[in-house]
C-alpha atoms as a PDB file:
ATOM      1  CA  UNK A   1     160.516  89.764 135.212  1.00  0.00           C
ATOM      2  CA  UNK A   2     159.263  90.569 131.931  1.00  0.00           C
ATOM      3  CA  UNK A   3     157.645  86.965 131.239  1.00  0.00           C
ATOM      4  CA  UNK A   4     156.379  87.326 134.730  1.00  0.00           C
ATOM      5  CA  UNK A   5     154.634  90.789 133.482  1.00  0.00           C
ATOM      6  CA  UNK A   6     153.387  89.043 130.188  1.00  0.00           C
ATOM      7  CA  UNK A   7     152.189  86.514 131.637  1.00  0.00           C
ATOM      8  CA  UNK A   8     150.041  88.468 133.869  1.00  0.00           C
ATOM      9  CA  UNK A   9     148.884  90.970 131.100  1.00  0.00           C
ATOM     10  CA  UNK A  10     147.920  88.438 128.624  1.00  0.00           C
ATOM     11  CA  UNK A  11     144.430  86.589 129.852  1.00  0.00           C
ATOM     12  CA  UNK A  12     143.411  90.573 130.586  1.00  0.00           C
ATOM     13  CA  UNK A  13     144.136  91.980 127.146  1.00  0.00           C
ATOM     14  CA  UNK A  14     141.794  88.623 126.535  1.00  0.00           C
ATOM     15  CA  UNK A  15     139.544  89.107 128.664  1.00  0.00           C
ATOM     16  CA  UNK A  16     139.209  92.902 127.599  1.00  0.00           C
ATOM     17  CA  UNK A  17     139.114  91.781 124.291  1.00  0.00           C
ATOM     18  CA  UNK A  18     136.660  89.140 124.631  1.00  0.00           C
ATOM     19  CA  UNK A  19     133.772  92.140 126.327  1.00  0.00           C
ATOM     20  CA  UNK A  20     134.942  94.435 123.766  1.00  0.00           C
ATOM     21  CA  UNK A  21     133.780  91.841 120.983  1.00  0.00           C
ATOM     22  CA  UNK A  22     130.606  90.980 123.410  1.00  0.00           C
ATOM     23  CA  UNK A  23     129.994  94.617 123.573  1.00  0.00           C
ATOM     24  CA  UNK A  24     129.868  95.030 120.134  1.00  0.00           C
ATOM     25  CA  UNK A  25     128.741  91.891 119.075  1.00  0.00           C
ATOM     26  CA  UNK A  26     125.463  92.544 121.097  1.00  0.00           C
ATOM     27  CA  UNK A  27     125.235  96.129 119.579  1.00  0.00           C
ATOM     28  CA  UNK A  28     125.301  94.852 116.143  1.00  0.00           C
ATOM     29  CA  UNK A  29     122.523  91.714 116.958  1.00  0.00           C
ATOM     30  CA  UNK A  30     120.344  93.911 119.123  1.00  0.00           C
ATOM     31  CA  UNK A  31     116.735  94.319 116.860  1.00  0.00           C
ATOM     32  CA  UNK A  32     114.831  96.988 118.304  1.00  0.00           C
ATOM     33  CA  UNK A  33     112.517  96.624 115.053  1.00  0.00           C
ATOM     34  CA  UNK A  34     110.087  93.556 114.991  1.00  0.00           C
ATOM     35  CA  UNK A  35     108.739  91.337 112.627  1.00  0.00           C
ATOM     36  CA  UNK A  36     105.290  91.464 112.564  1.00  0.00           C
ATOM     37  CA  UNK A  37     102.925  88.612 110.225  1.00  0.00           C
ATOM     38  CA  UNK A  38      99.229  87.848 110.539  1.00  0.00           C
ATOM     39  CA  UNK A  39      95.529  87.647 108.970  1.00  0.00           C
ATOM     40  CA  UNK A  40      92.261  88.581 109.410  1.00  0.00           C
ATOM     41  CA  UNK A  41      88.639  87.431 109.478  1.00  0.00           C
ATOM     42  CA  UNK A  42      85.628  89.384 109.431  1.00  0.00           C
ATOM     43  CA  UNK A  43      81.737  89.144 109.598  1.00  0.00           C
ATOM     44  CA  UNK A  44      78.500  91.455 109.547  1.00  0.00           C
ATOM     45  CA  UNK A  45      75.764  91.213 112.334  1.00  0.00           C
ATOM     46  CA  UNK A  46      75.828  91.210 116.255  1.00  0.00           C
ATOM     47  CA  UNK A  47      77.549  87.968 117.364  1.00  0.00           C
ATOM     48  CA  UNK A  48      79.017  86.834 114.183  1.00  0.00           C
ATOM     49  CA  UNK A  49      81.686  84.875 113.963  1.00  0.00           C
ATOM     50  CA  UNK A  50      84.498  86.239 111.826  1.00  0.00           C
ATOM     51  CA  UNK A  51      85.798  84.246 108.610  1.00  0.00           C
ATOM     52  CA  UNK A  52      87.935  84.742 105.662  1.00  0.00           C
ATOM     53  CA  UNK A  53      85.051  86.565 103.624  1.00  0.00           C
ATOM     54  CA  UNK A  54      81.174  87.724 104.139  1.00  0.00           C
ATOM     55  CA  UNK A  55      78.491  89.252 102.225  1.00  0.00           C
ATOM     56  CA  UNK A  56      75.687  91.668 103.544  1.00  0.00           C
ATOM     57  CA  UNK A  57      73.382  93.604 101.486  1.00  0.00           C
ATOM     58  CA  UNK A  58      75.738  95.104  98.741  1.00  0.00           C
ATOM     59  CA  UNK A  59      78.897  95.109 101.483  1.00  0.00           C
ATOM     60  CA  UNK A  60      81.451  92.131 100.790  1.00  0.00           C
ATOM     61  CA  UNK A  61      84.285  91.677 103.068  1.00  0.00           C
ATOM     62  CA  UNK A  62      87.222  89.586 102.368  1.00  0.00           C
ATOM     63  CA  UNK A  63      90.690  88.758 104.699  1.00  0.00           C
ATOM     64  CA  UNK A  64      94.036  89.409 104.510  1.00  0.00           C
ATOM     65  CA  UNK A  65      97.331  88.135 105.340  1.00  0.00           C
ATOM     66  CA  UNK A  66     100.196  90.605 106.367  1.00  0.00           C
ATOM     67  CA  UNK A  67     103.706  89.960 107.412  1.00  0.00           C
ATOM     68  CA  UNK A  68     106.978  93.031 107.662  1.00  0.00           C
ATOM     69  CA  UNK A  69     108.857  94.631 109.418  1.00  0.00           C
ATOM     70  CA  UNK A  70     109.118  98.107 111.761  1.00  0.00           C
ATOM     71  CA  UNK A  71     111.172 100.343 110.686  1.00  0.00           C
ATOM     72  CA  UNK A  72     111.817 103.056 113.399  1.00  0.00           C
ATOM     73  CA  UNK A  73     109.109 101.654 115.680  1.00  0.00           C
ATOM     74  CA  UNK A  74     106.138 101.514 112.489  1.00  0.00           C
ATOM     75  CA  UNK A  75     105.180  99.558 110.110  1.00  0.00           C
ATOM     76  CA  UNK A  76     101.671 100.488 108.051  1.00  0.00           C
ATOM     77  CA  UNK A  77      99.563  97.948 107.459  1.00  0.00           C
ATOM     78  CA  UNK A  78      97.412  99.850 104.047  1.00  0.00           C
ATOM     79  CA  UNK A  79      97.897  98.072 101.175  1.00  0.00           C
ATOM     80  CA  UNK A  80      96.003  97.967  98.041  1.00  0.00           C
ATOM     81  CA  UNK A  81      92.645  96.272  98.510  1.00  0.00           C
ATOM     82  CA  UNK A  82      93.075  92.909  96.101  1.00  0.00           C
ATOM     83  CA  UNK A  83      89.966  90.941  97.437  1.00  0.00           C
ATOM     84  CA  UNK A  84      90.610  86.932  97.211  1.00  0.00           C
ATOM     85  CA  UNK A  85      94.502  88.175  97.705  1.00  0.00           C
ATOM     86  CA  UNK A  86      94.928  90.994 100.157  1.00  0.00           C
ATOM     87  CA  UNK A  87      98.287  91.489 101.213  1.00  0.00           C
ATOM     88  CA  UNK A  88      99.692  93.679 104.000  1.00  0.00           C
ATOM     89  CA  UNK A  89      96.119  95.471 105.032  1.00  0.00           C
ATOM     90  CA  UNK A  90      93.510  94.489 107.188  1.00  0.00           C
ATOM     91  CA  UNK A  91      91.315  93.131 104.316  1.00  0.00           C
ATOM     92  CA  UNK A  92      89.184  94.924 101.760  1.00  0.00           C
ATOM     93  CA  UNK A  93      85.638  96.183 101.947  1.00  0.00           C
ATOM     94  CA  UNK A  94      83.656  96.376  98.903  1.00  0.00           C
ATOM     95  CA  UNK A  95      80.037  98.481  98.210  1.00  0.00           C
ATOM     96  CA  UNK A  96      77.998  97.778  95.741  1.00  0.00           C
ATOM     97  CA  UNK A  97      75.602 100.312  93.944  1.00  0.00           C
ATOM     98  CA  UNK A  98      72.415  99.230  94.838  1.00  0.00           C
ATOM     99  CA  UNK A  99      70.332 101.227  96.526  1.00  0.00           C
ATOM    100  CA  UNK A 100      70.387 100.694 100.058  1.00  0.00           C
ATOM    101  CA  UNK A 101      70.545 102.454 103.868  1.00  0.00           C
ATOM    102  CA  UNK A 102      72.984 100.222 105.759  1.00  0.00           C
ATOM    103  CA  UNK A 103      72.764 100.055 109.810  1.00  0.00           C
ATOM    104  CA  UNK A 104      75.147  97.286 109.604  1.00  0.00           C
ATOM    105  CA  UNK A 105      77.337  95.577 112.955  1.00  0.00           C
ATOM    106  CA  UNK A 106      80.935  94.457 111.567  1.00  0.00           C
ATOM    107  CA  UNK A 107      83.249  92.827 113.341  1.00  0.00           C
ATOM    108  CA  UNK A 108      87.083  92.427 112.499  1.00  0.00           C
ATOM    109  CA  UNK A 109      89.709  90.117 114.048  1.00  0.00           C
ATOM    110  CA  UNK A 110      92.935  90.366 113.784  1.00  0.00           C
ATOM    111  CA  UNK A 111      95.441  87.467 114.714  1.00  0.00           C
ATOM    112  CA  UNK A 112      99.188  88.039 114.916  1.00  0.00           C
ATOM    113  CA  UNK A 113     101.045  84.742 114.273  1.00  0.00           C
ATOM    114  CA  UNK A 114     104.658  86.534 114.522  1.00  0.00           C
ATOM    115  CA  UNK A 115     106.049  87.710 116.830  1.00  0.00           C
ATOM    116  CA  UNK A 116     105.336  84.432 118.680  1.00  0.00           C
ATOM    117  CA  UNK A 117     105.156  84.153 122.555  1.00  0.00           C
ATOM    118  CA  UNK A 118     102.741  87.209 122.823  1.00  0.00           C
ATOM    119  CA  UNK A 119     101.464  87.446 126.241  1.00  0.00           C
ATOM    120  CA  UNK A 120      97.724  86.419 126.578  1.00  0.00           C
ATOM    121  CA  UNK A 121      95.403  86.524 123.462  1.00  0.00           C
ATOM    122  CA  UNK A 122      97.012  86.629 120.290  1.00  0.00           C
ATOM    123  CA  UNK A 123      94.270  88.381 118.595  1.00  0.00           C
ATOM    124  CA  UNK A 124      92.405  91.631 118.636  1.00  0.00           C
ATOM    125  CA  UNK A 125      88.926  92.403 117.810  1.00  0.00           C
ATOM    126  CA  UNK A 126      87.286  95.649 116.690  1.00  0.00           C
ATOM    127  CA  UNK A 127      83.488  96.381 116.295  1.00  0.00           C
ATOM    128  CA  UNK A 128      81.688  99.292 114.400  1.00  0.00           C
ATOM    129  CA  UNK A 129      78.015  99.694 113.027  1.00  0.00           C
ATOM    130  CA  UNK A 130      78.378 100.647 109.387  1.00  0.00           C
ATOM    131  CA  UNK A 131      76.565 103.670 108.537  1.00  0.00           C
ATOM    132  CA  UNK A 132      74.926 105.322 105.179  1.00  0.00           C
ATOM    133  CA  UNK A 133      72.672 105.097 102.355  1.00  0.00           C
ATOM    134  CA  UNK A 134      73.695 104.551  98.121  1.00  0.00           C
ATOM    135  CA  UNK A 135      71.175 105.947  96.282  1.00  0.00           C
ATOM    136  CA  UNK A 136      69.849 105.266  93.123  1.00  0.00           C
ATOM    137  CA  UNK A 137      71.719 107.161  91.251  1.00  0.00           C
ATOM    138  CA  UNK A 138      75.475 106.194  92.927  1.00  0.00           C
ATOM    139  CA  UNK A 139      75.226 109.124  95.057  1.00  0.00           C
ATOM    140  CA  UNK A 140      76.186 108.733  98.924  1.00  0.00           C
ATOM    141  CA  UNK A 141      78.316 105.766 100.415  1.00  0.00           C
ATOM    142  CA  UNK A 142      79.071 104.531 103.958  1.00  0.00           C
ATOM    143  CA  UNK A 143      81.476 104.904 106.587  1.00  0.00           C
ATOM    144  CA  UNK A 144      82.946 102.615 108.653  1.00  0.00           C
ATOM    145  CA  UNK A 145      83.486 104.114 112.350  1.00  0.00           C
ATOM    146  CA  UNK A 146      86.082 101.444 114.131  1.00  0.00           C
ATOM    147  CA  UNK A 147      87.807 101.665 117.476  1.00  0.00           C
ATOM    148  CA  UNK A 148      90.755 103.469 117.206  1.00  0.00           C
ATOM    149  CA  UNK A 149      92.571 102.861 120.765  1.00  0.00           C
ATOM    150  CA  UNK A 150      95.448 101.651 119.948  1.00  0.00           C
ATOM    151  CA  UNK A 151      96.251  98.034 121.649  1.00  0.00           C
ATOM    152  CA  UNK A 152      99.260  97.095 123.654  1.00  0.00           C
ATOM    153  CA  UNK A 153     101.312  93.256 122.892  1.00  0.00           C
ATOM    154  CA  UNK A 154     104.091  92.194 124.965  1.00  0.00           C
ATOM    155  CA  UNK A 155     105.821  89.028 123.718  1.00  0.00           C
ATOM    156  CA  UNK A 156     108.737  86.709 124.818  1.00  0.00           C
ATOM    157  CA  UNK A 157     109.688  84.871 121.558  1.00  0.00           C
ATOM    158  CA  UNK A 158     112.612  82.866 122.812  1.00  0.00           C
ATOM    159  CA  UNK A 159     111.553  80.176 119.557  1.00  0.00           C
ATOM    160  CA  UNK A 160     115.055  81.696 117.850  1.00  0.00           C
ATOM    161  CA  UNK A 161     114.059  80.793 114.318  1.00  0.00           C
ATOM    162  CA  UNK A 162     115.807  81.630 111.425  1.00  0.00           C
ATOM    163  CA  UNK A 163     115.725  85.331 110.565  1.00  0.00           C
ATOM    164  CA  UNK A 164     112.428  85.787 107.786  1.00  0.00           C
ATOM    165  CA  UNK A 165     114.077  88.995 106.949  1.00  0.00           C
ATOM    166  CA  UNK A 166     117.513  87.274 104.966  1.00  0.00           C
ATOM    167  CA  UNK A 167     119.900  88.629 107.349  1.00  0.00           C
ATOM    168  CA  UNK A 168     119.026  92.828 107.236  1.00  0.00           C
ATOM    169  CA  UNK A 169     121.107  94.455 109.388  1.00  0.00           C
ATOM    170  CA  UNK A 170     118.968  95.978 112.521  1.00  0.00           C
ATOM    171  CA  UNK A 171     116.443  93.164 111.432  1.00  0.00           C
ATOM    172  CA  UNK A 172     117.203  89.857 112.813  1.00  0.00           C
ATOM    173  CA  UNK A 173     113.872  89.798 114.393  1.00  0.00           C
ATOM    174  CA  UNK A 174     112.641  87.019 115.873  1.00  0.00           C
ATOM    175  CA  UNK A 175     114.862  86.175 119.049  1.00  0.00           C
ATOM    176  CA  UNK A 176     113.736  88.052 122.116  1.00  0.00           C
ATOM    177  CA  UNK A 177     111.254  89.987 124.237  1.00  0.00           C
ATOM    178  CA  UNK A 178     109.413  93.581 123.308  1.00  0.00           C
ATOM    179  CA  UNK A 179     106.444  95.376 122.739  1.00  0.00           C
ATOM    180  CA  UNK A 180     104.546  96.686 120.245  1.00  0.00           C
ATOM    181  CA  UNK A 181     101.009  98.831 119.900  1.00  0.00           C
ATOM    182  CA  UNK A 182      98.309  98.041 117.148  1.00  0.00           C
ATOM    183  CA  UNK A 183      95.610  99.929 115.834  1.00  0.00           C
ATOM    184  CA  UNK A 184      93.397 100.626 113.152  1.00  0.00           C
ATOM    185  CA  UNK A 185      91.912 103.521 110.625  1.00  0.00           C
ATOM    186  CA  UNK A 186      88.353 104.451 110.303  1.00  0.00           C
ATOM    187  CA  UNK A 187      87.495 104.306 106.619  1.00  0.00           C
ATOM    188  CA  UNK A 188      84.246 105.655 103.783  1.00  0.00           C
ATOM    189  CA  UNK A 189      83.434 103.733 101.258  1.00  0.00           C
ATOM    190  CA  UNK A 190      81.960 105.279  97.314  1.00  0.00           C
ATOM    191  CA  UNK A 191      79.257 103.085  95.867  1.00  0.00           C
ATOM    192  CA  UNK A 192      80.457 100.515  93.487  1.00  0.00           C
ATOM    193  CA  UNK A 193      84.236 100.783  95.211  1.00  0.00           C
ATOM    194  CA  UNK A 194      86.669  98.405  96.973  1.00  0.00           C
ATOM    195  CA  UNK A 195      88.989 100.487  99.786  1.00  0.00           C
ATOM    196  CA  UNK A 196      91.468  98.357 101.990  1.00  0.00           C
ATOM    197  CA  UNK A 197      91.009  98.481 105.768  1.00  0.00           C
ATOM    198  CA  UNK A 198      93.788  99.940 107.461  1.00  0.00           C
ATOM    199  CA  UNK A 199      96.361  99.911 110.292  1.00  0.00           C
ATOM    200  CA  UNK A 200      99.270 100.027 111.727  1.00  0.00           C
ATOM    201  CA  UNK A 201     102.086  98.963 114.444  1.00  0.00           C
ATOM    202  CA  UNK A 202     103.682 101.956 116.922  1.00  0.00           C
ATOM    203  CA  UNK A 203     106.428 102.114 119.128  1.00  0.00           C
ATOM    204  CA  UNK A 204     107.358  98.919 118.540  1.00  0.00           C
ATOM    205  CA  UNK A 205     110.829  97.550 120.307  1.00  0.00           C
ATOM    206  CA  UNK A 206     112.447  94.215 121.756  1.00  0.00           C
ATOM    207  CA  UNK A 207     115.685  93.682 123.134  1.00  0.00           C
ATOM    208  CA  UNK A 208     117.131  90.146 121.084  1.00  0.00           C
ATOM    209  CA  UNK A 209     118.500  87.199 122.864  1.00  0.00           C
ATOM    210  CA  UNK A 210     122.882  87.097 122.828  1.00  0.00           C
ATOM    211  CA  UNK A 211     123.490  84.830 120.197  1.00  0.00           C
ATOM    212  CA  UNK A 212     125.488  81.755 121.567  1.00  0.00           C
ATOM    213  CA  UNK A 213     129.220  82.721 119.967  1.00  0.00           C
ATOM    214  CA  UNK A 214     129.017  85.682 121.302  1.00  0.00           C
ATOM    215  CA  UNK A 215     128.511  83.881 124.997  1.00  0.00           C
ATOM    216  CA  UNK A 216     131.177  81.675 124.733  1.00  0.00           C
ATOM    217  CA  UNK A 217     133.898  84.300 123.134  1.00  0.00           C
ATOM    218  CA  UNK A 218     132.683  86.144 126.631  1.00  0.00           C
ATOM    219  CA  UNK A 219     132.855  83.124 128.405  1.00  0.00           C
ATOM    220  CA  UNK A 220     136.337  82.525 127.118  1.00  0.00           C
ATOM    221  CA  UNK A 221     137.548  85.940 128.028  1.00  0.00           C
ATOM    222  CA  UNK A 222     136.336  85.469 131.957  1.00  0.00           C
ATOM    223  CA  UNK A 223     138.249  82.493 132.435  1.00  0.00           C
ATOM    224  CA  UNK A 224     141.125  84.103 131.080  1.00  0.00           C
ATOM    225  CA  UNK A 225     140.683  86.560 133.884  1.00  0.00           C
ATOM    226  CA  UNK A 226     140.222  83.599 136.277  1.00  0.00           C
ATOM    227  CA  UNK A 227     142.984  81.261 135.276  1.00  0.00           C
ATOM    228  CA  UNK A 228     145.813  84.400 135.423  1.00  0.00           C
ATOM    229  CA  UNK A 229     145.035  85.043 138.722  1.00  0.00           C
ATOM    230  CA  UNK A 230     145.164  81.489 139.431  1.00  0.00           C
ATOM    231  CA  UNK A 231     148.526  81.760 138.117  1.00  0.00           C
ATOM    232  CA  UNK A 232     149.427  84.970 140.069  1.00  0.00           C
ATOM    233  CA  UNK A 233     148.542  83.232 143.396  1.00  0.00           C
ATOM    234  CA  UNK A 234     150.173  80.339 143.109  1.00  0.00           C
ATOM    235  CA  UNK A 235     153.624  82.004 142.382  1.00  0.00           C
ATOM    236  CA  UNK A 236     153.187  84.221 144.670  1.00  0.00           C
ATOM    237  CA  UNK A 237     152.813  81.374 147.694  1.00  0.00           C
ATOM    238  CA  UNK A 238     155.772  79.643 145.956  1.00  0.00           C
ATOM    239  CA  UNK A 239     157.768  82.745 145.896  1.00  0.00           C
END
């Protein structure tokens, strides 16, 4: 009797152990943060097309790569303006001091190349008409009025490459399907200055893919379940 009761409690302590360890396997490789990596392009006039750097009048642009990840749902995108090497902004702007009044179309384009598997375009584009006047004597500046709406991305990424983050806890980031909302900061510029463009990523979330251990220890613990009442059955017609 009592190796009949073992025999039948055994595959279920398995099987319960196998969703426990599924359970918490999957809390523990769930990323609701996201990995987020890009650049940006830019150009002045109606119609331009946007490149890696531009020169109008005394406003220089020049592009920027970006790459983190959300912490909480955010992740700023405002770093130091470095122009040639801009790194986590949206690129730099840069006035000079020469006199000028500036009724100037800019266009910036941003392309996300992480997460991949975003649904439709990759990229976003924001106008403005930069506005102002430097006077002679360094007085004045210009301001730079961009769309602030913030845009929605929905991605699949089922690519499951290795995790750019080293292995963070809450980080693994690049294995599953989510959301995220961009949008950027209106900025003013001093004659003679350099100020980053800015930006950042809201409410960002994903769900990750199971990683395939995890699957098979839960796979394992189902036919556990499967083969004792297999067992069960057939002593019970031989009985």
């Amino acid at each position: 009797m009592t190796k009949r009761i073992l025999a039948m409690v055994k595959p279920l302590a398995l099987s319960i152990f196998a969703i426990a360890f599924f359970a918490l396997a999957q809390g523990e490789a769930r990323a609701d943060e996201v990995f987020i990596s890009g650049f940006t392009n830019g150009c002045f006039g109606a119609g331009c097309t946007p490149g890696t750097s531009a020169t109008s009048g005394g406003l220089t642009f020049s592009n920027s790569t970006f790459q983190g990840t959300t912490a909480g749902g955010f992740r700023g995108l405002g770093g130091n303006p470095n122009p040639g090497a801009n790194f986590n902004n949206l690129g730099s702007l840069t006035l000079s001091t020469a006199p000028q009044a500036y009724n100037t179309p800019f266009t910036l384009q941003v392309t996300f190349t992480a997460p991949q598997g975003i649904n439709g375009a990759n990229t976003a584009t924001f106008t403005a008409t930069i506005t102002g006047t430097v006077r002679s004597d360094n007085q004045g500046g210009v301001f730079v009025d961009l769309d602030n709406t913030p845009m929605l991305f929905t991605f699949n990424d089922t690519n499951c490459e290795p995790d750019p983050t080293g292995g963070v806890p809450g980080q693994q980031t690049t294995c599953g399907s989510g959301s995220f909302y961009f949008s950027v900061n209106d900025v003013a510029i001093d004659p003679g200055q350099t100020i980053a463009l800015s930006g950042q990523i809201t409410s960002a979330q994903q769900t990750t893919i199971p990683e395939p251990m995890t699957m098979i220890l839960f796979g394992t613990g189902l036919a556990g379940v499967a083969a004792g009442a297999r067992r069960r059955r057939m002593k019970g017609t031989n009985n």
